[in-house]
Protein backbone atom coordinates (compact mmCIF):
# COMPACT_ATOMS: atom_id res chain seq x y z
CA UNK A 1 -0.83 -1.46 -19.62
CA UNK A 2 -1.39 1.07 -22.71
CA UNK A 3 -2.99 4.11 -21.64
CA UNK A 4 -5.47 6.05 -24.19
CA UNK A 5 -7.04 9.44 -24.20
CA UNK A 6 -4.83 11.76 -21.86
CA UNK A 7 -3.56 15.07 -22.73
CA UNK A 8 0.70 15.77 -22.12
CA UNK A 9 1.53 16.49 -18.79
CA UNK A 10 4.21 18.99 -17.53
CA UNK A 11 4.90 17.65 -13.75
CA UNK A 12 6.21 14.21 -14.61
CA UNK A 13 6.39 11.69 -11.86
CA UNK A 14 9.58 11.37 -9.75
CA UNK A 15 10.61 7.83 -9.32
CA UNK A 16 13.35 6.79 -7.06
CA UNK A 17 15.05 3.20 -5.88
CA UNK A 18 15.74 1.98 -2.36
CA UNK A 19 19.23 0.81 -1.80
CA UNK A 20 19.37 -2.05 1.08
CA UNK A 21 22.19 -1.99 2.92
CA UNK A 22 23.80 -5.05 0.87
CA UNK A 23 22.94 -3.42 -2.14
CA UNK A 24 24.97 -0.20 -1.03
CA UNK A 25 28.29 -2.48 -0.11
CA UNK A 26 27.30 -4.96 -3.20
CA UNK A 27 27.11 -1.84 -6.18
CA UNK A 28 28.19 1.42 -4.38
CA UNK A 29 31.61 0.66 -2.69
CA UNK A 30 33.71 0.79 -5.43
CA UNK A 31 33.73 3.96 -7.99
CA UNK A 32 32.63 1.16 -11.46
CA UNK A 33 30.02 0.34 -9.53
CA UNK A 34 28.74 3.73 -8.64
CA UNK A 35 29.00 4.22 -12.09
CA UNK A 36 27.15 1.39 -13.71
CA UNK A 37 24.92 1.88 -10.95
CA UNK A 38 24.15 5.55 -12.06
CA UNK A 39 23.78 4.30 -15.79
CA UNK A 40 21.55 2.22 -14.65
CA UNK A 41 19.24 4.64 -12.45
CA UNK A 42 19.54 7.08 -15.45
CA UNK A 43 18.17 4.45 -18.07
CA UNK A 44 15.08 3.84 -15.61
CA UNK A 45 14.57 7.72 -14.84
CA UNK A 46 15.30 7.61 -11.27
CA UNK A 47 16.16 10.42 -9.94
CA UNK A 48 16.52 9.93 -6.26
CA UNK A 49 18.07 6.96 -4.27
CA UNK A 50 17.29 5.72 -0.54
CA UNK A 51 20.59 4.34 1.30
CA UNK A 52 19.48 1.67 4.10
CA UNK A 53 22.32 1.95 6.92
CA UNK A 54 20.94 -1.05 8.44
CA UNK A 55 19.37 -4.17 8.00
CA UNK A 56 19.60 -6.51 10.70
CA UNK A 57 23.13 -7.42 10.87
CA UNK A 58 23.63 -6.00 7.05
CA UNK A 59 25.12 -2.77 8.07
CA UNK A 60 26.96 0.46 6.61
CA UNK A 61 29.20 2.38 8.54
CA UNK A 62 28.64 6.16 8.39
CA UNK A 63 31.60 7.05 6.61
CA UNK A 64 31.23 4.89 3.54
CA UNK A 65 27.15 6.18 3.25
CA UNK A 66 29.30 9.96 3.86
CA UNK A 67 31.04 8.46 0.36
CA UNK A 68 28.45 7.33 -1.56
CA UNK A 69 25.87 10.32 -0.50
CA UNK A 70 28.38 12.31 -1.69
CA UNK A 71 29.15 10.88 -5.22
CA UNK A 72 25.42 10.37 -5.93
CA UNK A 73 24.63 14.00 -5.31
CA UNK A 74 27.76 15.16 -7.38
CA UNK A 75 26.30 13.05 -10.54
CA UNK A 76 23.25 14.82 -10.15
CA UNK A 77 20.56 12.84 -7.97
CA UNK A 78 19.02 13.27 -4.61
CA UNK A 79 19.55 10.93 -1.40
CA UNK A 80 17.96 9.74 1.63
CA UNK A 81 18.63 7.66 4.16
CA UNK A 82 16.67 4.16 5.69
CA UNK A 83 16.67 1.52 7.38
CA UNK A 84 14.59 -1.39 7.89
CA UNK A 85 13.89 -2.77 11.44
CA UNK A 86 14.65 -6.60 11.72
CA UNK A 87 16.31 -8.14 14.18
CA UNK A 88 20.04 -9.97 13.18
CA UNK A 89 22.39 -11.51 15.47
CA UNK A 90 23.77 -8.18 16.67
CA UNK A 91 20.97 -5.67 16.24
CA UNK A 92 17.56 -5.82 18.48
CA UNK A 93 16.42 -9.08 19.77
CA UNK A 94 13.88 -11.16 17.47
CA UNK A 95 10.30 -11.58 18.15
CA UNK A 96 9.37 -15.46 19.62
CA UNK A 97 6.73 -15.72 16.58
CA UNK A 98 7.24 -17.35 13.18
CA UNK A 99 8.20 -14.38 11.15
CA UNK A 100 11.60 -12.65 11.77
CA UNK A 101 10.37 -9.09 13.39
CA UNK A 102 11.77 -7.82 16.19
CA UNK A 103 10.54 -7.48 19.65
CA UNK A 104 9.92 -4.03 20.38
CA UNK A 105 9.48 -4.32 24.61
CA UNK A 106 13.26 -5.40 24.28
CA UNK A 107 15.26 -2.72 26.07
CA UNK A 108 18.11 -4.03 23.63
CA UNK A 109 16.20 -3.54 20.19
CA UNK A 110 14.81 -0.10 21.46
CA UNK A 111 18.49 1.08 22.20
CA UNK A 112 19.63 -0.62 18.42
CA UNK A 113 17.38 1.67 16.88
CA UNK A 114 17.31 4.68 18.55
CA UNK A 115 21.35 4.27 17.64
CA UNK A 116 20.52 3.94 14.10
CA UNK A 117 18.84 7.25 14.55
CA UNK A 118 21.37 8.94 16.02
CA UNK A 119 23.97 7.56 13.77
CA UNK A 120 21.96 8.31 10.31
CA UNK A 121 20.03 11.39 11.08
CA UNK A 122 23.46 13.34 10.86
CA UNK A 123 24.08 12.22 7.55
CA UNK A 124 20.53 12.60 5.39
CA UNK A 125 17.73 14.95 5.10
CA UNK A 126 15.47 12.27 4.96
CA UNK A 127 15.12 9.15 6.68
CA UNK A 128 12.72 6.42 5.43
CA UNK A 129 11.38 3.66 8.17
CA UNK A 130 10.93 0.15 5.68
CA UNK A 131 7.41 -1.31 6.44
CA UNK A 132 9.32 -3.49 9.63
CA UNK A 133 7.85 -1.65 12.27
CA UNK A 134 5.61 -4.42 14.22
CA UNK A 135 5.36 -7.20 15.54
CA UNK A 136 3.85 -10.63 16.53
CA UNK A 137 5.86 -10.98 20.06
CA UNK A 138 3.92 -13.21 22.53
CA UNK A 139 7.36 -13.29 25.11
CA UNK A 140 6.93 -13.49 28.68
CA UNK A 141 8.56 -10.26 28.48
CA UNK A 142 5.68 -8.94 26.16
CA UNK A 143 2.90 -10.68 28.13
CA UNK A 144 3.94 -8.59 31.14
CA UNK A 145 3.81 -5.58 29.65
CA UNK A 146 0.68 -5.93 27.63
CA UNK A 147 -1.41 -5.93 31.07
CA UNK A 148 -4.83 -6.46 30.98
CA UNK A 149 -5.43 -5.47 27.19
CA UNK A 150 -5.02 -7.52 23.77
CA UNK A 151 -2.11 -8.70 21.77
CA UNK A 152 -3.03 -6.17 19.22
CA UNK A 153 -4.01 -3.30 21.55
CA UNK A 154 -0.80 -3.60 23.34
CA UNK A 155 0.94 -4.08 20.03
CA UNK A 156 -0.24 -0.75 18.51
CA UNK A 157 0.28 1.51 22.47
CA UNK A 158 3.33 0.04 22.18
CA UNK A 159 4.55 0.88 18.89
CA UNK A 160 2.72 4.06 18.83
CA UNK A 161 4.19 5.07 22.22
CA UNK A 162 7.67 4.33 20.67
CA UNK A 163 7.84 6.67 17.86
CA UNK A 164 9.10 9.95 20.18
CA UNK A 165 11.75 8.67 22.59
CA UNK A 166 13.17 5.99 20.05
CA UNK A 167 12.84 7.57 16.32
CA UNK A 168 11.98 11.37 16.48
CA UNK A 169 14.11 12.57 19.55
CA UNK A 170 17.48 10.92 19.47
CA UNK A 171 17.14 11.43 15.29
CA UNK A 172 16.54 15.43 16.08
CA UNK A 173 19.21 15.99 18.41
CA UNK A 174 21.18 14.72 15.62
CA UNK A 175 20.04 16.83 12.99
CA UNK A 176 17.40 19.20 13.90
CA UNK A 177 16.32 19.54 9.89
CA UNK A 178 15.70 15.67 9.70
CA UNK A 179 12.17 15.16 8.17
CA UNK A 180 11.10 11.43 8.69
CA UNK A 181 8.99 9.18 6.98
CA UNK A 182 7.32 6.04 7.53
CA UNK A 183 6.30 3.61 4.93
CA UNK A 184 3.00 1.11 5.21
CA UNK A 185 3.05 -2.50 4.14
CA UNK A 186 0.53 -3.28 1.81
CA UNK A 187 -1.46 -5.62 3.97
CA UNK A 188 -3.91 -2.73 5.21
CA UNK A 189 -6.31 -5.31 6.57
CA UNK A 190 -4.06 -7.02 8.84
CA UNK A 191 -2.65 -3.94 10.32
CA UNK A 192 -4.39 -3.61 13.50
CA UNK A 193 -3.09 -7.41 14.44
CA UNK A 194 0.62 -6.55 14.35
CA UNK A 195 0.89 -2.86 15.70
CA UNK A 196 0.23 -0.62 12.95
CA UNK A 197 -2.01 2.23 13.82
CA UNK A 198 -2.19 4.82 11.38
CA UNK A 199 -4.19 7.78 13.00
CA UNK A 200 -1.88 7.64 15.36
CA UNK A 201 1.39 6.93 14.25
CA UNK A 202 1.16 8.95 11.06
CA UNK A 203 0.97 12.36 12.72
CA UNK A 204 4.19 11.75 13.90
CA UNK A 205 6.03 11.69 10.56
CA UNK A 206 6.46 14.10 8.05
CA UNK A 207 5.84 12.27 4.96
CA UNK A 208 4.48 8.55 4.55
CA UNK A 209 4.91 6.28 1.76
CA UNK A 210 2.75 2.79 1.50
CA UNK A 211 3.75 -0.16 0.08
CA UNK A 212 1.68 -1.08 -3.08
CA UNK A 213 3.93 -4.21 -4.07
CA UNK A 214 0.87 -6.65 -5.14
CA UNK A 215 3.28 -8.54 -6.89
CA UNK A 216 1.69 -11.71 -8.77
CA UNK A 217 -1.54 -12.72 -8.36
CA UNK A 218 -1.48 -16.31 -9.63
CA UNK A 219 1.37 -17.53 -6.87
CA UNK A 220 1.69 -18.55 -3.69
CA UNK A 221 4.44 -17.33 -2.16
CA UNK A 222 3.59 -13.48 -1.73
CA UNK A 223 0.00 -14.20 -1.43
CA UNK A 224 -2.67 -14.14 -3.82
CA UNK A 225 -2.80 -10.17 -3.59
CA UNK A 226 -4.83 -8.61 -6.52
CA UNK A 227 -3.73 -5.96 -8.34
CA UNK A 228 -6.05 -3.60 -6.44
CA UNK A 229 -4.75 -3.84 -3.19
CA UNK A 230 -2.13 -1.78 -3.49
CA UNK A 231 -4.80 0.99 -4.78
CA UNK A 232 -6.55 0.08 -2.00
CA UNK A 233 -3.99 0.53 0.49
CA UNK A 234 -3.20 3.76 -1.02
CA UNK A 235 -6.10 5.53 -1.12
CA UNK A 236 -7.44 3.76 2.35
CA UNK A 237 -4.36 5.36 3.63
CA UNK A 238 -5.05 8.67 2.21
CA UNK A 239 -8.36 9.03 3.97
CA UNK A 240 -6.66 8.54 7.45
CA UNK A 241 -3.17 10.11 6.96
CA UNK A 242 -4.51 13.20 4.40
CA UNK A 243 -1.96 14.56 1.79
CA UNK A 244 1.35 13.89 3.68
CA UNK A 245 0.73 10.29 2.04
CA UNK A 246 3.08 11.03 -0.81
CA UNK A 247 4.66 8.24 -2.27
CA UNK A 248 4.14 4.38 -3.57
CA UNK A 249 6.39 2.00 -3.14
CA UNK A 250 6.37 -1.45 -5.05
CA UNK A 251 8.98 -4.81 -5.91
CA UNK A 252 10.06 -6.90 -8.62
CA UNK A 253 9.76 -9.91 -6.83
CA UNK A 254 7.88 -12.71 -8.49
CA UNK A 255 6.80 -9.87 -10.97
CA UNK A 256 6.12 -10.91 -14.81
CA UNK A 257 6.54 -7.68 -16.57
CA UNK A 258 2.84 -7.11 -16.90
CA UNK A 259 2.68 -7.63 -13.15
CA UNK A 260 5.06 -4.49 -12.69
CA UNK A 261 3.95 -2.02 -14.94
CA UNK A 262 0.49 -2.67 -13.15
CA UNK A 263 2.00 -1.81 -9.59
CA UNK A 264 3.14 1.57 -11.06
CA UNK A 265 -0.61 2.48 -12.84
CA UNK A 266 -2.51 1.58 -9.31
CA UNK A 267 0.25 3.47 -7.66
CA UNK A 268 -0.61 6.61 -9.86
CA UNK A 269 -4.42 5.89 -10.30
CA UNK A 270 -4.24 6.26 -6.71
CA UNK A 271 -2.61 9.64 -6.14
CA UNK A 272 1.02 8.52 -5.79
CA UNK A 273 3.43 11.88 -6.85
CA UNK A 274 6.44 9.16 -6.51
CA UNK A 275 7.31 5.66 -7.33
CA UNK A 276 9.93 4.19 -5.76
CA UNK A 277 11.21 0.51 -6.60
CA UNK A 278 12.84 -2.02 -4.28
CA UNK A 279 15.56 -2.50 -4.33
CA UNK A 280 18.48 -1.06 -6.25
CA UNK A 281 20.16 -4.48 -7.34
CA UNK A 282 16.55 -5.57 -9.56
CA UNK A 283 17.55 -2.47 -10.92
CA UNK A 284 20.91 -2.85 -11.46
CA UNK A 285 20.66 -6.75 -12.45
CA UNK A 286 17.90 -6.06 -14.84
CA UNK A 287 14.27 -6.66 -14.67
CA UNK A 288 12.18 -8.01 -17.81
CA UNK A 289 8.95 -5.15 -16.33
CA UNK A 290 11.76 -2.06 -16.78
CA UNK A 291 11.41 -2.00 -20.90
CA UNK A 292 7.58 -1.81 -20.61
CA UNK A 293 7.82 0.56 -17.42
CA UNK A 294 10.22 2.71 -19.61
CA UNK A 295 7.14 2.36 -22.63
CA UNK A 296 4.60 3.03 -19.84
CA UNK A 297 5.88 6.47 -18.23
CA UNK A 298 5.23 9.25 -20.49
CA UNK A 299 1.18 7.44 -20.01
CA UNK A 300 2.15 7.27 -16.10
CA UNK A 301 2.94 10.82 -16.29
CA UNK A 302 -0.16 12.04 -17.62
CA UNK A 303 -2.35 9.96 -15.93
CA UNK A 304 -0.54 11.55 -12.66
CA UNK A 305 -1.61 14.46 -14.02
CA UNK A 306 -5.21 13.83 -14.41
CA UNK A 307 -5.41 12.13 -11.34
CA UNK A 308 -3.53 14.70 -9.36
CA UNK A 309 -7.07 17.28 -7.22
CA UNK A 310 -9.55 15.21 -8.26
CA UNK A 311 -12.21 14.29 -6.01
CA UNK A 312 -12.85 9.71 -5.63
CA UNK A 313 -16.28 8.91 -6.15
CA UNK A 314 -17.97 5.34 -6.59
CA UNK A 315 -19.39 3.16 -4.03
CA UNK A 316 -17.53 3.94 -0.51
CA UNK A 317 -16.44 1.29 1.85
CA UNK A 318 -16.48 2.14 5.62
CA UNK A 319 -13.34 0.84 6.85
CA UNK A 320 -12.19 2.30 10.67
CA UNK A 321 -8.83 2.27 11.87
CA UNK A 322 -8.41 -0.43 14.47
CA UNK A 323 -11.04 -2.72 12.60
CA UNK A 324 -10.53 -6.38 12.99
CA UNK A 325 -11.77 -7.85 9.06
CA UNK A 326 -12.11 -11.19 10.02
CA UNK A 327 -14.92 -13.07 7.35
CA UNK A 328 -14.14 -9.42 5.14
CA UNK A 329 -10.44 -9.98 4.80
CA UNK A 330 -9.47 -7.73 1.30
CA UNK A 331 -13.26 -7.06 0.81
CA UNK A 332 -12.38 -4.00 -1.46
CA UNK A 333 -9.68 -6.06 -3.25
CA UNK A 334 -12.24 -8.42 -4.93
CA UNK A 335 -15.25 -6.03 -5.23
CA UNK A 336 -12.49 -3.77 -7.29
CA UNK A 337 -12.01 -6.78 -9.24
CA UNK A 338 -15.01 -7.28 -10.14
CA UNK A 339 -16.25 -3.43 -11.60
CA UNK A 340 -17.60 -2.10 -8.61
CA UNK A 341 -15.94 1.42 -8.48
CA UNK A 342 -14.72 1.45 -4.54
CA UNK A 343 -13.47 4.20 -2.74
CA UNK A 344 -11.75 3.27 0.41
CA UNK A 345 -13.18 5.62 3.73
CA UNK A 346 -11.54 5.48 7.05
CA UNK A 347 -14.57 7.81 8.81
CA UNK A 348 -18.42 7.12 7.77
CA UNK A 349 -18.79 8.12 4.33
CA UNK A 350 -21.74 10.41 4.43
CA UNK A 351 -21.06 12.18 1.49
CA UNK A 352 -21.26 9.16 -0.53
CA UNK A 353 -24.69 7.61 -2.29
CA UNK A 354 -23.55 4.27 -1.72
CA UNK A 355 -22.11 2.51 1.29
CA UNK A 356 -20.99 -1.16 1.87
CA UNK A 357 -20.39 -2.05 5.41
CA UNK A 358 -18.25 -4.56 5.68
CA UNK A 359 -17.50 -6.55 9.32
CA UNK A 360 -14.44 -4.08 9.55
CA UNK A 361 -17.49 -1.14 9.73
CA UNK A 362 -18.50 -3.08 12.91
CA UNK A 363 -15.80 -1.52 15.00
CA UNK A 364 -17.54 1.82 15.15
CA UNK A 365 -20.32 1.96 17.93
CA UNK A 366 -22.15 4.36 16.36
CA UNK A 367 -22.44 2.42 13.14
CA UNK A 368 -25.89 1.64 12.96
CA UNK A 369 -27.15 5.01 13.83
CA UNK A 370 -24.99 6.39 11.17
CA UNK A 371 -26.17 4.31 8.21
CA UNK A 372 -30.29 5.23 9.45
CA UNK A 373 -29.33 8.52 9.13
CA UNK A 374 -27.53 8.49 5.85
CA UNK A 375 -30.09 6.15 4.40
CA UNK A 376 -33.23 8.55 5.53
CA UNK A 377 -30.96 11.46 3.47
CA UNK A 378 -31.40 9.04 0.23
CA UNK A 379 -28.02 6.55 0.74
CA UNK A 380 -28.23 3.19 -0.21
CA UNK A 381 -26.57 0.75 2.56
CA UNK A 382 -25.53 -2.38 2.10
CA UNK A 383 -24.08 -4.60 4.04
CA UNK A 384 -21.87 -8.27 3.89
CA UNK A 385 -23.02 -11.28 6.62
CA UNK A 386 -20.44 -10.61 8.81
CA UNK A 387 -21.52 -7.45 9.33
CA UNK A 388 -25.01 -7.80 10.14
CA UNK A 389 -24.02 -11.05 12.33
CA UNK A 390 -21.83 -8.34 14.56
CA UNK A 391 -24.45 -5.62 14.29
CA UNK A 392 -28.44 -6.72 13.90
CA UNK A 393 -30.79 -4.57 12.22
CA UNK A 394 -32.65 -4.20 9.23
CA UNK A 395 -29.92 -4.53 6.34
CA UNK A 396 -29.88 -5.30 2.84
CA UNK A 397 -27.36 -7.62 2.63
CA UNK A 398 -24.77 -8.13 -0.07
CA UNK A 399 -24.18 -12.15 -0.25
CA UNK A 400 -20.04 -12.01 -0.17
CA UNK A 401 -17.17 -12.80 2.21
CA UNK A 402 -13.68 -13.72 1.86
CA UNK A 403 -11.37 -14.73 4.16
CA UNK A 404 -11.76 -15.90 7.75
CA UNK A 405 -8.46 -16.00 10.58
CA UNK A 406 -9.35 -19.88 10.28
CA UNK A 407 -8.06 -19.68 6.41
CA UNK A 408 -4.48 -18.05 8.01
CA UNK A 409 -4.85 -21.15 10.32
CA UNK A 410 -5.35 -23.87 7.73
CA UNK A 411 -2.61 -22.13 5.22
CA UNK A 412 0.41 -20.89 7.67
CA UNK A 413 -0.15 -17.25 5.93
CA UNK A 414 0.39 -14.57 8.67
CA UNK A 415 -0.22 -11.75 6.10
CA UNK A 416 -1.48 -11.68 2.77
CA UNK A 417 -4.37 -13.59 0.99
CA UNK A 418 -3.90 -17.17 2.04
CA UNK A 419 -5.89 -18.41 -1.09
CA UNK A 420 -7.70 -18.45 -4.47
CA UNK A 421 -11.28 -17.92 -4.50
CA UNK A 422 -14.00 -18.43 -7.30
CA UNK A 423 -14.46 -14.80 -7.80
CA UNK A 424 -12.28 -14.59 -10.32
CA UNK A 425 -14.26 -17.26 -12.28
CA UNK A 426 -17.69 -15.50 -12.76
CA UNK A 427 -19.15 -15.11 -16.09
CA UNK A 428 -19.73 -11.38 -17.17
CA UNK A 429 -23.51 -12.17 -17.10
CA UNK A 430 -23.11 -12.96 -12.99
CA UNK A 431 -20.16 -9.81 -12.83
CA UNK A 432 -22.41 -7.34 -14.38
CA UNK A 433 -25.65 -8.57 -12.03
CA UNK A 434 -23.66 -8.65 -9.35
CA UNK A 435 -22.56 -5.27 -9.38
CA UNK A 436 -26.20 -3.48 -10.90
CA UNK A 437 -27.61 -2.66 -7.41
CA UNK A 438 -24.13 -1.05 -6.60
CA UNK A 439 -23.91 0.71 -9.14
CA UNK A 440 -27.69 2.19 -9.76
CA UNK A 441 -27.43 4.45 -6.88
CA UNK A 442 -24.65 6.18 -8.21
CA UNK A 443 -26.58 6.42 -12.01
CA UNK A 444 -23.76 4.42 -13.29
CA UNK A 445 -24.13 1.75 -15.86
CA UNK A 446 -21.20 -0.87 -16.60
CA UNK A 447 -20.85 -4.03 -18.22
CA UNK A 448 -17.55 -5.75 -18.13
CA UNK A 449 -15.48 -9.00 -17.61
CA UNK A 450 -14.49 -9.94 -14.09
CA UNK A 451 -10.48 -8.62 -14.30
CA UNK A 452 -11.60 -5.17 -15.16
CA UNK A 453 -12.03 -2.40 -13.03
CA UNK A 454 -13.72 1.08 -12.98
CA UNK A 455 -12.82 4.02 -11.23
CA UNK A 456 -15.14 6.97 -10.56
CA UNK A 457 -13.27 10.55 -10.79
CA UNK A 458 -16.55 12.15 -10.28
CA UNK A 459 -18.04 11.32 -13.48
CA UNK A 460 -14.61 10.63 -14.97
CA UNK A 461 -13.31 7.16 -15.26
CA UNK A 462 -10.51 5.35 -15.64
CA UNK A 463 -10.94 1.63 -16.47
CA UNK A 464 -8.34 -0.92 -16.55
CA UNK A 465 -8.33 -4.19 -18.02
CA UNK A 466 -6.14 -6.72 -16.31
CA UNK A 467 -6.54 -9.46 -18.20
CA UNK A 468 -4.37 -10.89 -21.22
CA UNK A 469 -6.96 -10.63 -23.74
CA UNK A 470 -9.45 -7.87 -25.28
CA UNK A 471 -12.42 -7.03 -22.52
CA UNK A 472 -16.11 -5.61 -24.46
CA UNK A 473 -16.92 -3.06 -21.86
CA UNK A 474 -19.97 -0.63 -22.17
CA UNK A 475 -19.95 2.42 -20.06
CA UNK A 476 -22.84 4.52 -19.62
CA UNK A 477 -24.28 3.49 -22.63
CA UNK A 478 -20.86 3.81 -24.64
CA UNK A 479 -19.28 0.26 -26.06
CA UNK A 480 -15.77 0.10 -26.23
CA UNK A 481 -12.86 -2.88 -26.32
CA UNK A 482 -10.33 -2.30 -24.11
CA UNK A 483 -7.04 -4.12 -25.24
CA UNK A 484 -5.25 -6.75 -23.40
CA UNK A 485 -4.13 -5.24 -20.20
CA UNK A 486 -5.22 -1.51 -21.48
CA UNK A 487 -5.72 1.62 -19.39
CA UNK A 488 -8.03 3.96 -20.15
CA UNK A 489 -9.52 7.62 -18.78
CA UNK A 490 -12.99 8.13 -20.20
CA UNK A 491 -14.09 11.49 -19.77
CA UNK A 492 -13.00 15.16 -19.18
């Protein structure tokens, strides 16, 4: 995306590449390719490099990460360490579900890891957590434990109740100084099924990244993720976890270039201060987004920089930790998509004007009281069908839903969106009246295109265009034409 009307910055970005552990054996091992690697890293402006010990049974013995820690730093860049928790033939045992996660009641896998830990912690500052940590077990040995309470209660006391005697202590007593951090997958609305739980687990760690890899839209295999979600996931995030959320993290995989450069402006639109890329052989091997990424940074930068203490405003969308989506599934995603300026609230939102409550909303008791009270202080409160099926009362309703557990059924998806929907296809007469009665409480007038989205700074925007032609927008009164996938910050 081009990016128009931003000042220089002088705190560029940091961006940084995660080396799995078969990339570290594949490019690192040898001193030509530690130094092609390091050409590489240079030409991209990465700065800082993550070196995975272990990957299921892909695994790096401390002395050769010793090695290569050592050369990186003595060419000039900074290391961490990682690792990302899946089971392999010799590490942890693997969960009895269809995707290959570990299970974490295994006496065997909580040993493997808590051995990584000690191993590791010795040899890095920093240790990253890759977004492996849950789980689908249904084992008799997980069924016994779980008790009374549901898969995905047990999942996230189990998980959460991990993090001290398995990560934290055994990597402390190896290295006091260790600072830890865990990264989010991107699928925010799915997180309470598999075991993450982010008021609680975050606390624990000093930093956390979150996974913004949205990848391509138009296919199959990763999901039909928009480009929003990772925005979404960032700034959701945010509102639980506060500022320790520091970095974005995003993939090449199935990326056209387009699709990458737009991973890295959601990632900074969002708050990001660091973009790291997965994983270090794209980045070796070549990638046709890194020419336009390289065009795009100097924007990045000062986009970063306009972004960086301001204050999200726009229509707020009451999502609680814990909350099953079911019927809502990537709610913000689409409404994004469509122009509606959303800003992503993990408590009640009672600073905002505007309020959708989708079905996730429906997980807080106190809801309904809540939304009287905020509407009686001049709040408009609107809310989907799934929510007002949960929780009766006297709602205006916004006429939209998604996706349903049944659609995970009927697809085989466990995580990401299992399918296209019309959205996408409205005119810009339907777009713009679908989003007027959104919009009028916050005294903001928009007219765009489905594909291009607004974001409210506080009475600066930033509007992106993400489709492959020119968009006519009119903002407030003000026409402009955005360019084929064009950024732009209108305002102060």
């Amino acid at each position: 995306m081009a990016l128009c009307g931003l000042a220089v910055s002088a705190e560029p970005l940091r961006v940084s590449v995660y080396a799995t552990a078969g990339d570290v054996v594949r490019y690192l091992k040898t001193e030509e390719g530690r130094t092609k690697t390091a050409a590489a890293m240079k030409g991209l402006g990465i700065s800082r490099i993550f070196l995975e010990g272990r990957r299921g049974d892909e695994y790096v013995d401390p002395a050769t990460l010793k090695e290569v820690r050592d050369w990186m730093t003595g060419h000039g860049f900074a290391v961490a360490g990682g690792i990302a928790t899946v089971p392999g033939k010799s590490f942890g045992v693997k969960q009895n579900e269809g995707l290959s996660w570990l299970n974490w009641q295994s006496a065997k896998t909580q040993a493997d890891v808590a051995g990584f830990f000690r191993e590791n912690a010795p040899l890095f500052d920093e240790l990253i957590v890759d977004d492996f940590y849950c789980t689908g077990d249904k084992s008799a040995e997980s069924d016994r434990a779980r008790g009374g309470r549901s898969w995905e209660q047990y999942r996230r006391d189990l998980l959460t109740g991990l993090i001290e005697p398995m990560i934290l202590k055994p990597a402390r007593a190896a290295n006091p100084k260790v600072k830890l951090t865990l990264k989010y997958p991107q699928w925010y609305d799915r997180f309470d099924q598999f075991g993450y739980d982010p008021p609680r687990m975050s606390p624990n760690f000093d930093r956390i990244w979150v996974g913004t890899e949205v990848r391509n839209p138009e296919t199959q295999r990763m999901g039909f993720a928009q480009p929003t979600m990772g925005y979404m996931n960032f700034r959701w995030l945010r509102s639980v976890s506060g500022e320790k959320v520091e970095g974005a993290w995003f993939d090449h995989i199935e990326c056209t270039a387009q699709n990458f450069v737009d991973q890295a402006y959601e990632s900074v639109l969002a708050g990001a201060r660091e973009l790291t890329f997965f994983h270090l052989g794209d980045v070796v091997d070549g990638h046709p987004g890194h020419a336009l990424f390289l065009k795009a940074m100097p924007q990045l930068n000062e986009l970063a920089e306009k972004v960086r203490g301001r204050q999200l405003s726009g229509v707020a969308y009451y999502k609680p930790a814990g909350s099953n989506a079911d019927g809502n599934l990537w709610l913000m995603d689409y409404l994004a998509m469509l122009g509606v300026p959303v800003k992503p609230a993990a408590e009640y939102p009672f600073e905002s004007r505007v309020v959708v409550l989708g079905v996730q909303a429906a997980a807080d008791a106190g809801v309904a009281e809540k939304a009287a009270r905020h509407r009686k202080q001049g709040a408009k409160i609107f809310a989907t069908p799934a929510f007002a099926e949960k929780v009766k009362g006297d709602w205006t309703v916004l006429d939209v839903k998604t996706f349903t557990e049944q659609d995970y059924k009927d697809t085989g998806e466990w995580l990401l969106p299992p399918k296209k929907l019309a959205w996408m296809e409205k005119t810009q007469a339907e777009a713009d009246a679908f989003r007027k009665p959104l919009l009028d409480g916050l005294k903001v007038r928009f007219s765009a295109p489905v594909r291009v989205a607004l974001i409210d700074f506080g009475g600066s925007y930033c509007v992106s265009n993400f489709r492959n032609e020119a968009a006519a927008v009119v903002l407030n009164g003000k026409k402009m034409t955005l360019q084929a996938n064009e950024v732009r910050w209108v305002g102060r």
